[in-house]
C-alpha atoms as a PDB file:
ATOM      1  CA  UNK A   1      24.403  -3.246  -6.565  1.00  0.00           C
ATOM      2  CA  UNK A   2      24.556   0.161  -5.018  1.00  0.00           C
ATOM      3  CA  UNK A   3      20.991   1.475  -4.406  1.00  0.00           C
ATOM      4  CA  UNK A   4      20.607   5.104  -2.494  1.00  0.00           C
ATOM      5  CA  UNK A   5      17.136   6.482  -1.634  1.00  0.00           C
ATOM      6  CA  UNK A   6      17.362  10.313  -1.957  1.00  0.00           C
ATOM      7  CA  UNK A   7      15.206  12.695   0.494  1.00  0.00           C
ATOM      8  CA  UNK A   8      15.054  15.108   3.290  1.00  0.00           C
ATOM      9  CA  UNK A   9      13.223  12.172   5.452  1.00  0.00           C
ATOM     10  CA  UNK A  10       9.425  12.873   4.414  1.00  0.00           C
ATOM     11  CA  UNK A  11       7.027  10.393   4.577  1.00  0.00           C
ATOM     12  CA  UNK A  12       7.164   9.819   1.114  1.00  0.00           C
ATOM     13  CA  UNK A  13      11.325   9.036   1.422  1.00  0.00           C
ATOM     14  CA  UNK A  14      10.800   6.514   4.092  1.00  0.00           C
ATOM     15  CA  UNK A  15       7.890   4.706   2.394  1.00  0.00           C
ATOM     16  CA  UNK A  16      10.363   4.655  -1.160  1.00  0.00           C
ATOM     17  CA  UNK A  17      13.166   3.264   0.790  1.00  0.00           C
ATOM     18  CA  UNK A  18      10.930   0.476   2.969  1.00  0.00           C
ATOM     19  CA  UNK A  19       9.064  -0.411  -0.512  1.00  0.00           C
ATOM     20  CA  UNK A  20      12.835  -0.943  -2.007  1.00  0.00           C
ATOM     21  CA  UNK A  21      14.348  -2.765   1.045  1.00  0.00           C
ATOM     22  CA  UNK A  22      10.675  -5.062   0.857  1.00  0.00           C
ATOM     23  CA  UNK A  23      11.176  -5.358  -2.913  1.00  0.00           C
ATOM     24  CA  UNK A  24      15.055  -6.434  -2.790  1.00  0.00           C
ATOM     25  CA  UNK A  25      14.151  -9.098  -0.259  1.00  0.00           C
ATOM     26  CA  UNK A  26      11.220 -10.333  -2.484  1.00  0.00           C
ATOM     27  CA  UNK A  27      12.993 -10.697  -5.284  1.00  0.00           C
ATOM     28  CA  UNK A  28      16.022 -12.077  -3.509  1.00  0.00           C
ATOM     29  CA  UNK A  29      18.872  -9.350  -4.600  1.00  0.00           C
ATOM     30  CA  UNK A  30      21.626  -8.466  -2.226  1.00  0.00           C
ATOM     31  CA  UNK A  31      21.983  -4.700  -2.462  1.00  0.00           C
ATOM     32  CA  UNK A  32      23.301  -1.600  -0.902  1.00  0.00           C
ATOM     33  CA  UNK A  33      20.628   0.215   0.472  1.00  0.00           C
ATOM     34  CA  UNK A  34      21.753   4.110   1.702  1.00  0.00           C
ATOM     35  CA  UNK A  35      19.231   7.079   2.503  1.00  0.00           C
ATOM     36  CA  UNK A  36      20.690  10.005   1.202  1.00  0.00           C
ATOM     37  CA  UNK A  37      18.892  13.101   3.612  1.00  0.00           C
ATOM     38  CA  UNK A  38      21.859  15.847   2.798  1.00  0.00           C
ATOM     39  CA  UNK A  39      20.790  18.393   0.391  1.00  0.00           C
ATOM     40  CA  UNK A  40      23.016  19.241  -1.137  1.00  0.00           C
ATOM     41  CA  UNK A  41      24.406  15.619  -1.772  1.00  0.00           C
ATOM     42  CA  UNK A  42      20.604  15.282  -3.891  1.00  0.00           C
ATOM     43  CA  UNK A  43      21.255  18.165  -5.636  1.00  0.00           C
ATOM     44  CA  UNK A  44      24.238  16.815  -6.837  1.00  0.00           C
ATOM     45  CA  UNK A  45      22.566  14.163  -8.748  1.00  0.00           C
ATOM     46  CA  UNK A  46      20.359  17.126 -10.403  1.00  0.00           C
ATOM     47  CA  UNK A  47      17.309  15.953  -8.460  1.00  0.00           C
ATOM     48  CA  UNK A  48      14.697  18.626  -7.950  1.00  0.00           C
ATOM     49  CA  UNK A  49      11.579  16.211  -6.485  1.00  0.00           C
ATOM     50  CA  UNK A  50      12.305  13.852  -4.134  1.00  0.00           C
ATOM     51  CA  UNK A  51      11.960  11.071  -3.283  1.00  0.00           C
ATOM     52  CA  UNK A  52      14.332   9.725  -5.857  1.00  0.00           C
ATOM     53  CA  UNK A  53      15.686   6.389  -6.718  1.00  0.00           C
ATOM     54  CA  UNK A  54      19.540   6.021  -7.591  1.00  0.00           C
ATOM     55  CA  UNK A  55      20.808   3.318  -8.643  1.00  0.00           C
ATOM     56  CA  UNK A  56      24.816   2.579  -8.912  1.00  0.00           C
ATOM     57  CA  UNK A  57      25.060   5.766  -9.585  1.00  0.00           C
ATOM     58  CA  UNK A  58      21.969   6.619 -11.863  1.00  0.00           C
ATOM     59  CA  UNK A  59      19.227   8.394 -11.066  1.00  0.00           C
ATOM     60  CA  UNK A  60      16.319   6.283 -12.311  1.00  0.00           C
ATOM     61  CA  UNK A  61      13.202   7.565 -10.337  1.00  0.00           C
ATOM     62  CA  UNK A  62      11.904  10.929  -9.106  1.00  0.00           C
ATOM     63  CA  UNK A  63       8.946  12.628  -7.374  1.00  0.00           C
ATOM     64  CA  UNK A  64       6.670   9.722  -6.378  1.00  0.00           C
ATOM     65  CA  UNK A  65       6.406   6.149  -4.749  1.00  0.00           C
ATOM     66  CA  UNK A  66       5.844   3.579  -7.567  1.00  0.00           C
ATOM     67  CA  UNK A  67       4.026   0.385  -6.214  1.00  0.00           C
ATOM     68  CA  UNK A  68       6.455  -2.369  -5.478  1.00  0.00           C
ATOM     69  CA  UNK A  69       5.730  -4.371  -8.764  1.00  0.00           C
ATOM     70  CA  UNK A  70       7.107  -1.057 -10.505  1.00  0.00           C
ATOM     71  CA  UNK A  71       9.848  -0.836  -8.330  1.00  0.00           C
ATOM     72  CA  UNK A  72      11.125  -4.536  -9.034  1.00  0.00           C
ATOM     73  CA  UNK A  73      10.635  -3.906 -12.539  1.00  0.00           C
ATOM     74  CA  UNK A  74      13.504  -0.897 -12.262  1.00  0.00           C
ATOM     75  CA  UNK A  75      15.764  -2.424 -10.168  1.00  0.00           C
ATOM     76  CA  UNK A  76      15.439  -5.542 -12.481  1.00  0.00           C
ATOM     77  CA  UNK A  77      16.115  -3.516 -16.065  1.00  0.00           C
ATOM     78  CA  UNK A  78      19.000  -1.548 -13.974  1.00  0.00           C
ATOM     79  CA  UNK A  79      20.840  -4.693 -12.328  1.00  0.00           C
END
């Protein structure tokens, strides 16, 4: 599983990407964990809010932190 955290490295981006990394190793998943802070590599994905959630390949979250329980539930349904 490919996961990428996408943001410019506000607090916001680092709290997604420590509630994912806490939320993988709860749930006992081995993943690929990248923060993406290159602009132009989020725009890419046709993000305009960050921070955004992509996993293998698909953008699945955007513009806010969920709590972990909602971030297990994505990563889960997108596995």
């Amino acid at each position: 599983m490919e996961i990428k955290v996408l943001g410019t490295g506000c607090a916001n981006c680092k709290m997604l990407e420590k509630s994912v990394i806490n939320a993988l190793a709860e749930m006992d998943i081995a993943a690929n964990v990248q923060k993406v802070e290159d602009i132009q590599k989020i725009m890419a994905y046709g993000v305009m809010r960050t921070p955004a959630l992509v996993i293998d390949e698909k953008v699945v979250l955007s513009g806010r932190v969920p709590p972990i329980k909602e971030i297990k539930e994505i990563i889960e349904i997108n596995k």
